[in-house]
C-alpha atoms as a PDB file:
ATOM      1  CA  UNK A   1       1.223  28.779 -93.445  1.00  0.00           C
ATOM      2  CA  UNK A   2       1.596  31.288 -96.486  1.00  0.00           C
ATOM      3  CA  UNK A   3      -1.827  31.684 -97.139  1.00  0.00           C
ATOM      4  CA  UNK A   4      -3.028  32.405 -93.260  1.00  0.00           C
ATOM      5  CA  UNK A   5      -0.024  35.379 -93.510  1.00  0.00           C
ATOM      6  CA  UNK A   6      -2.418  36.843 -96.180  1.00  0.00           C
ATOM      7  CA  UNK A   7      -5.812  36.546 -93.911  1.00  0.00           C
ATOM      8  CA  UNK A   8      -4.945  39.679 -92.273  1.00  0.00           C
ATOM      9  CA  UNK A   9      -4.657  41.250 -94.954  1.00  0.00           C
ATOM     10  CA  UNK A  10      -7.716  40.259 -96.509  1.00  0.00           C
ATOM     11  CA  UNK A  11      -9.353  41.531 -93.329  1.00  0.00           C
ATOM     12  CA  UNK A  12      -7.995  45.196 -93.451  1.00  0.00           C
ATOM     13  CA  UNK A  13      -9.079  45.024 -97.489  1.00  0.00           C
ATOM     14  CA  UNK A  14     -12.473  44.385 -95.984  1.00  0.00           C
ATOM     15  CA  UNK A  15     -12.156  47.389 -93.266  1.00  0.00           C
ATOM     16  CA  UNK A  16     -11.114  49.604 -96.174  1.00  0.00           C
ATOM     17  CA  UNK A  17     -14.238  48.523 -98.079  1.00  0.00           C
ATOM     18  CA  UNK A  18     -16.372  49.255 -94.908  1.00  0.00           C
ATOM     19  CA  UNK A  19     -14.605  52.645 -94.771  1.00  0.00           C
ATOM     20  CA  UNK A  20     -15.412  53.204 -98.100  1.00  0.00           C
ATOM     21  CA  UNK A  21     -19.058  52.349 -98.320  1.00  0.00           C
ATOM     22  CA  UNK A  22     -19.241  54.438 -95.472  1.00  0.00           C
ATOM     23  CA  UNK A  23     -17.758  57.467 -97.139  1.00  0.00           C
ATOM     24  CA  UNK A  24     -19.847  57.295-100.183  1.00  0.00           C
ATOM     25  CA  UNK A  25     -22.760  57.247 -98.125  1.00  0.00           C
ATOM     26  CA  UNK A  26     -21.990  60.028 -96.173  1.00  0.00           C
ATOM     27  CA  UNK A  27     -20.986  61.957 -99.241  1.00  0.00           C
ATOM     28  CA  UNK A  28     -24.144  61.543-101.515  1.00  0.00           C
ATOM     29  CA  UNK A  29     -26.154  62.110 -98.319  1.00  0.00           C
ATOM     30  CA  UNK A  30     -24.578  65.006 -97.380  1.00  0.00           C
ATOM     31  CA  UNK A  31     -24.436  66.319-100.960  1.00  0.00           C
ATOM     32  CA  UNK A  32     -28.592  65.913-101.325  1.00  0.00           C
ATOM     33  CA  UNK A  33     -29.039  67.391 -97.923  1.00  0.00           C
ATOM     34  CA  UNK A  34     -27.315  70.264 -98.800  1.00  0.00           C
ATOM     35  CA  UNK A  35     -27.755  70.815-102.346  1.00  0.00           C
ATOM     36  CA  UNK A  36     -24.649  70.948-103.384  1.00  0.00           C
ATOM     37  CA  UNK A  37     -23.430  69.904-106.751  1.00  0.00           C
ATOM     38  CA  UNK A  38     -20.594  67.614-107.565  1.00  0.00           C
ATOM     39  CA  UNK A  39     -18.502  69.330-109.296  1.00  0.00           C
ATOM     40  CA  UNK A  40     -18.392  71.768-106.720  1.00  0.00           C
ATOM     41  CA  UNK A  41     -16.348  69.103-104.926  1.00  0.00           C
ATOM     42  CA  UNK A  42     -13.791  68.809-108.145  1.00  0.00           C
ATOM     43  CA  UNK A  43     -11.135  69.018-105.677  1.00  0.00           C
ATOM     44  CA  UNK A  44      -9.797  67.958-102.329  1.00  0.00           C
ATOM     45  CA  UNK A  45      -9.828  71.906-101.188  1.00  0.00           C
ATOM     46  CA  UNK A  46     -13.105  72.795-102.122  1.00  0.00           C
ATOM     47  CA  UNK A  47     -14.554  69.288-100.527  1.00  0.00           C
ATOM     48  CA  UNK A  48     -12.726  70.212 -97.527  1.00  0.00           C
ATOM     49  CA  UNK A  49     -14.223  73.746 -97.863  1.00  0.00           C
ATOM     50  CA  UNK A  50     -17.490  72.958 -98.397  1.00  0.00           C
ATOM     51  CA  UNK A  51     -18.291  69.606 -96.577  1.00  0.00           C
ATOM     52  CA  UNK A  52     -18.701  68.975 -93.263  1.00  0.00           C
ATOM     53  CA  UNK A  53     -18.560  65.282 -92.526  1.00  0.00           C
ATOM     54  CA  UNK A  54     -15.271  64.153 -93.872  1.00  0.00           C
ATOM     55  CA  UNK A  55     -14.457  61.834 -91.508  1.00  0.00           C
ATOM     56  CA  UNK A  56     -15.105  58.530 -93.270  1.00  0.00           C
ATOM     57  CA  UNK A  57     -13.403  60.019 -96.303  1.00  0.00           C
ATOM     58  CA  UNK A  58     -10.905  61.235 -94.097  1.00  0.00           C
ATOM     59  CA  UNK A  59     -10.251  57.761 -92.942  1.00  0.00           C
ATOM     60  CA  UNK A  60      -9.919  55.919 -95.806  1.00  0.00           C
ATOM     61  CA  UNK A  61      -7.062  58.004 -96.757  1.00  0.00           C
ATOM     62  CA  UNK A  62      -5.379  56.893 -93.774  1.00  0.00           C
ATOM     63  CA  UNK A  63      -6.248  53.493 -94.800  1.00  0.00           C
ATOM     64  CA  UNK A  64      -3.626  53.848 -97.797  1.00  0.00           C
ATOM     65  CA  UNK A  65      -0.916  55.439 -95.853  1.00  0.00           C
ATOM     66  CA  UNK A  66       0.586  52.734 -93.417  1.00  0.00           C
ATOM     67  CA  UNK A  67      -1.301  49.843 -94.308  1.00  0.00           C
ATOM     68  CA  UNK A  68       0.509  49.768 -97.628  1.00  0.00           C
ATOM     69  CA  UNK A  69       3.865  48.580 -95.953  1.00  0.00           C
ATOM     70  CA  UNK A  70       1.417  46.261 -93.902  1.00  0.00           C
ATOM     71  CA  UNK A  71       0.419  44.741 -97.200  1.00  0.00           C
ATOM     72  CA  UNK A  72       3.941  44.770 -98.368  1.00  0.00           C
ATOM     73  CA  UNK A  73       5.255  42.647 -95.213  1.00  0.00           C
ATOM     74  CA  UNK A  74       2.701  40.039 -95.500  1.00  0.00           C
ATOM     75  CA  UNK A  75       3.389  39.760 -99.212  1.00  0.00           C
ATOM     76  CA  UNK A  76       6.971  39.555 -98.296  1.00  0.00           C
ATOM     77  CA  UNK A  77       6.794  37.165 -95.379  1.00  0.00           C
ATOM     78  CA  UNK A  78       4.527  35.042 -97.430  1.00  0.00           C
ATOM     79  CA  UNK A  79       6.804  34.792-100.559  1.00  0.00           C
ATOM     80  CA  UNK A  80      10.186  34.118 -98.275  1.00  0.00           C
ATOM     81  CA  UNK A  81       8.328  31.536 -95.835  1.00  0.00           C
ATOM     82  CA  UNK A  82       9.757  33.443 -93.338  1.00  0.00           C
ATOM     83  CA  UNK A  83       6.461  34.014 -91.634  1.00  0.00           C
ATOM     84  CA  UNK A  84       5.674  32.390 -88.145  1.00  0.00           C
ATOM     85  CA  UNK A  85       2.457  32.403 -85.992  1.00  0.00           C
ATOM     86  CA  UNK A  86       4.004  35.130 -83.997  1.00  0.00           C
ATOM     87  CA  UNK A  87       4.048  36.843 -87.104  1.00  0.00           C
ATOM     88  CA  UNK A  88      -0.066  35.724 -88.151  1.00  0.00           C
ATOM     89  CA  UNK A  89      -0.389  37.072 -84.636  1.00  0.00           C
ATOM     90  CA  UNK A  90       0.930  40.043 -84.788  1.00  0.00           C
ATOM     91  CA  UNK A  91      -0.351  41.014 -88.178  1.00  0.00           C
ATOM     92  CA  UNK A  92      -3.937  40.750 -86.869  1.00  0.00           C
ATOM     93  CA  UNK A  93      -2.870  42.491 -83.651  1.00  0.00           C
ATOM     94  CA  UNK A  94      -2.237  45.152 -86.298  1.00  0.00           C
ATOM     95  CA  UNK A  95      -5.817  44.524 -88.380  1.00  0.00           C
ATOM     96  CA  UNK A  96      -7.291  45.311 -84.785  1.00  0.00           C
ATOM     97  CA  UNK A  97      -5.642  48.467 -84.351  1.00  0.00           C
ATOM     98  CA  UNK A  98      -6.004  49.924 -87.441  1.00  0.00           C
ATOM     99  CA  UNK A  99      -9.950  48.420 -86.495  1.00  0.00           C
ATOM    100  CA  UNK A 100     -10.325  50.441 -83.384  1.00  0.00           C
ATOM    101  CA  UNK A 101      -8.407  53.783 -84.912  1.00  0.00           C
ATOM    102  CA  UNK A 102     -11.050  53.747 -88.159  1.00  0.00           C
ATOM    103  CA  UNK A 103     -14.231  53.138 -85.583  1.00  0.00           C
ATOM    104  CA  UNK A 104     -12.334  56.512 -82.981  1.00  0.00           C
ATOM    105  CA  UNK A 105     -12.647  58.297 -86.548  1.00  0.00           C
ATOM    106  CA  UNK A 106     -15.459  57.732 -87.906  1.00  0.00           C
ATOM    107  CA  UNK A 107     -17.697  57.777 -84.730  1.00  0.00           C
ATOM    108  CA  UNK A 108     -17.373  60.282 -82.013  1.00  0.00           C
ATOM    109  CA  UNK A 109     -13.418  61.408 -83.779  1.00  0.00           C
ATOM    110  CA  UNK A 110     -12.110  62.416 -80.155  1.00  0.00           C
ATOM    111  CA  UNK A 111      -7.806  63.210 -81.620  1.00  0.00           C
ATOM    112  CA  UNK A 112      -5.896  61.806 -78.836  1.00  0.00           C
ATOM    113  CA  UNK A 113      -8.017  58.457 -78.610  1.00  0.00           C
ATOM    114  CA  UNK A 114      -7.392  58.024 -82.525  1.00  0.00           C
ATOM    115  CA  UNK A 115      -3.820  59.389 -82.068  1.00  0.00           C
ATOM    116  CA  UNK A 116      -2.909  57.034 -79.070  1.00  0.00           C
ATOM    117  CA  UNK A 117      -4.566  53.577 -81.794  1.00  0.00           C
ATOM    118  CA  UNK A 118      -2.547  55.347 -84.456  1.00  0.00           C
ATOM    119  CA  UNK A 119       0.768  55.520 -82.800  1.00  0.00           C
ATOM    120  CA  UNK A 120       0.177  52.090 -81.463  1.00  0.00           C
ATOM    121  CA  UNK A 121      -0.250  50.545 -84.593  1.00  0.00           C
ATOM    122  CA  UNK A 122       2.835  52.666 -86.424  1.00  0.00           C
ATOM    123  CA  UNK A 123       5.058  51.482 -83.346  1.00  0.00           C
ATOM    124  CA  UNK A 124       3.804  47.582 -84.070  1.00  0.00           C
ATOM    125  CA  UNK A 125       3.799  47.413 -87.602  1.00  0.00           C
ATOM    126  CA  UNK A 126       7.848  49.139 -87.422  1.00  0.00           C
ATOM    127  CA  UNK A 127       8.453  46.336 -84.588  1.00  0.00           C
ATOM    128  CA  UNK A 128       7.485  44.090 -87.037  1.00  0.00           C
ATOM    129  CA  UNK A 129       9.250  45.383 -90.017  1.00  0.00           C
ATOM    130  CA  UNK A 130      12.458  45.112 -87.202  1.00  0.00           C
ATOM    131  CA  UNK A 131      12.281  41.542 -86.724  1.00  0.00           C
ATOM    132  CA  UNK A 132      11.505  40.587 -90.522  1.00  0.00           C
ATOM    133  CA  UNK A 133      14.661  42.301 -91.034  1.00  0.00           C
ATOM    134  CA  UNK A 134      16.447  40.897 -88.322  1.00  0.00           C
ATOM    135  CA  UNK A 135      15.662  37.151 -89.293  1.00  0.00           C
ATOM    136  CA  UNK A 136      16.580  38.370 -93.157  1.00  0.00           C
ATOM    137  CA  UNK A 137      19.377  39.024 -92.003  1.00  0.00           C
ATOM    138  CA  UNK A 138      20.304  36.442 -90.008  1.00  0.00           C
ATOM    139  CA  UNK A 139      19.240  33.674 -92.751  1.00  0.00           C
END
């Protein structure tokens, strides 16, 4: 059952890589179509000054904010057996979510649909932090 914790998290590597692919296309792309030279991008203010689809690379940020204690639970869960099917449920419940928040930002970006995925995934991945705890502590 240790290994099928770690599917999910597989999965949201892949996402990420999506993300990414995606954000190095749309950089280069943008880049030629514009004319503008790398190192004019040498850092986060002037990309965000000069670019104008930053989505993608906007969302693969998010992809290493609250994904990494995603990671970190299924590591954990995995290494202390403690992991259940409701908890390979829930952890692609989570996948999903963060699914549908990166496809809101990187298509037509409307805030409050990506905001409402967002907090829905935060709030899920914390329940799930909860009850790891819980049943740590109750060992």
């Amino acid at each position: 059952m240790s290994h099928a914790m770690l599917l999910p998290c597989a999965a949201l590597v892949a996402l990420t890589a999506l993300v990414w692919l995606r954000a190095v296309h749309e950089r280069v792309a943008e880049c030629r179509a514009r004319g503008i030279a790398p190192q004019a991008l040498a850092t986060s203010r002037e990309a965000a000054r000069m670019l104008k689809n930053t989505q993608a690379a906007d969302n693969l940020s998010n992809l290493f904010e609250l994904p990494v204690l995603f990671y970190v639970l299924c590591l954990a869960l995995a290494a202390t057996g403690l992991g259940t099917p409701g908890d390979i449920a829930a952890a692609w419940a989570f996948v999903v979510l963060r699914a549908v928040h990166s496809l809101i930002h990187v298509t037509y970006n409307r805030v409050i649909h990506r905001f409402i995925a967002w907090m829905l995934g935060a709030a899920w991945l914390f329940g799930m932090w909860g009850a790891f705890a819980f049943r740590l502590v109750c060992r």
